[in-house]
Protein backbone atom coordinates (compact mmCIF):
# COMPACT_ATOMS: atom_id res chain seq x y z
CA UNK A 1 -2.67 -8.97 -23.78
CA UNK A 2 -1.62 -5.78 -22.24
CA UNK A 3 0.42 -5.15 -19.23
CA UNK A 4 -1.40 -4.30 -16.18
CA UNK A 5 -0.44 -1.12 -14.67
CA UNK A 6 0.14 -0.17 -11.51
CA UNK A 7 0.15 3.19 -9.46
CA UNK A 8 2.70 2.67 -5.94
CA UNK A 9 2.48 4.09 -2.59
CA UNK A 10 5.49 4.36 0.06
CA UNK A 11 4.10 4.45 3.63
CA UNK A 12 6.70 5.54 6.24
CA UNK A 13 6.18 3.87 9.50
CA UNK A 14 7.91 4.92 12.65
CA UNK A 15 7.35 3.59 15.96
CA UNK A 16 8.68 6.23 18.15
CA UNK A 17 6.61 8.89 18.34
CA UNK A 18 4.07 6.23 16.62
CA UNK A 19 3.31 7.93 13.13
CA UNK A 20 2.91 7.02 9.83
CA UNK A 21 3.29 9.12 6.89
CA UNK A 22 2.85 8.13 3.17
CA UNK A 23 4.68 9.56 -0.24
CA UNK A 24 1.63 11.85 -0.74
CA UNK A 25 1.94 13.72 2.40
CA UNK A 26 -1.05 12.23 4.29
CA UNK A 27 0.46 11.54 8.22
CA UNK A 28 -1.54 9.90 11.06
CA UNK A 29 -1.12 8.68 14.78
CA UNK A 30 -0.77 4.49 15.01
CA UNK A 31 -3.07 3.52 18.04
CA UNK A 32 -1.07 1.11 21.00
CA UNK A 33 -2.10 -2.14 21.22
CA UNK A 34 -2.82 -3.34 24.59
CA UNK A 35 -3.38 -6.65 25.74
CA UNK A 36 -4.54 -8.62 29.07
CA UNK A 37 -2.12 -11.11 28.82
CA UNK A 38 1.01 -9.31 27.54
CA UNK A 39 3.24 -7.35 29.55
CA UNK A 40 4.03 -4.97 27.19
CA UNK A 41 2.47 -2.73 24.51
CA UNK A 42 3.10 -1.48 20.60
CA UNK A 43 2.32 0.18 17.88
CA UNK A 44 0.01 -1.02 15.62
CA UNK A 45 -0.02 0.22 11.58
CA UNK A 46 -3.22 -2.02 10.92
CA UNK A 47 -5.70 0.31 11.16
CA UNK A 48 -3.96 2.36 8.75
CA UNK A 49 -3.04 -0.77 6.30
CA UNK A 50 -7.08 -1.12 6.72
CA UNK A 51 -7.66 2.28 5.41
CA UNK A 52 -5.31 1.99 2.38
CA UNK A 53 -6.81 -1.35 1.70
CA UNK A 54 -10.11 -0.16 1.26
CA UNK A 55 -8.59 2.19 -1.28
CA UNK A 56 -7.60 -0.66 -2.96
CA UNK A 57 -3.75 -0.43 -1.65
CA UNK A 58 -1.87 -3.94 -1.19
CA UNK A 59 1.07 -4.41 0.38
CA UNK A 60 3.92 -5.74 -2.01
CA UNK A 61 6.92 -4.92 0.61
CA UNK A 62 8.22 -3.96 3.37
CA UNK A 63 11.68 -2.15 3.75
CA UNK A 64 13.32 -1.34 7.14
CA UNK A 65 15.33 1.92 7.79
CA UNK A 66 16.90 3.42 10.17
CA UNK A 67 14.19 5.02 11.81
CA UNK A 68 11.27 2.05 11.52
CA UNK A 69 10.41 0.93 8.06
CA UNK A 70 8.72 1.69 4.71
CA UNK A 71 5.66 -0.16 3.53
CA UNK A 72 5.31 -0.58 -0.33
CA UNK A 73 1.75 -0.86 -1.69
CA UNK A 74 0.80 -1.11 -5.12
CA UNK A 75 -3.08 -0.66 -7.03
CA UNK A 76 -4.07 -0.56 -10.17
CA UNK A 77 -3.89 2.58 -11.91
CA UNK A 78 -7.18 4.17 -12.19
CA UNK A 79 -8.82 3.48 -8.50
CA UNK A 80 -8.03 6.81 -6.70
């Protein structure tokens, strides 16, 4: 039985000014989350975890840095 293989993706999260970038130099703005009932409000990377996901992306990681954090996703080779 052969090995699967696997193509990876680094997403670069960081919260101020609220952008994400990935390791193939596509970059986009992370919508705030805003609740009634919480005093505060965030960033949110979902929507973009939602896009890569329906690329067939899943996230295997996360790393944090000094700046916000790095997502790790991994798909099988052959999807894109």
């Amino acid at each position: 039985m052969a090995a699967s293989q696997w193509e990876y993706l680094e997403v670069y999260v960081f919260p101020d000014p609220e952008e994400w970038m990935d390791s193939t130099g596509r970059v986009g703005k992370m919508p705030m989350v805003h609740t009634r009932t919480a005093a505060y409000r965030w960033p949110t990377s979902a929507e973009a975890l939602n896009t890569l996901g329906a690329e067939g992306w899943e996230l295997v990681g996360i790393v944090t840095a000094s700046q916000g954090y790095r997502l790790l996703l991994k798909r099988p080779q052959g999807l894109s």
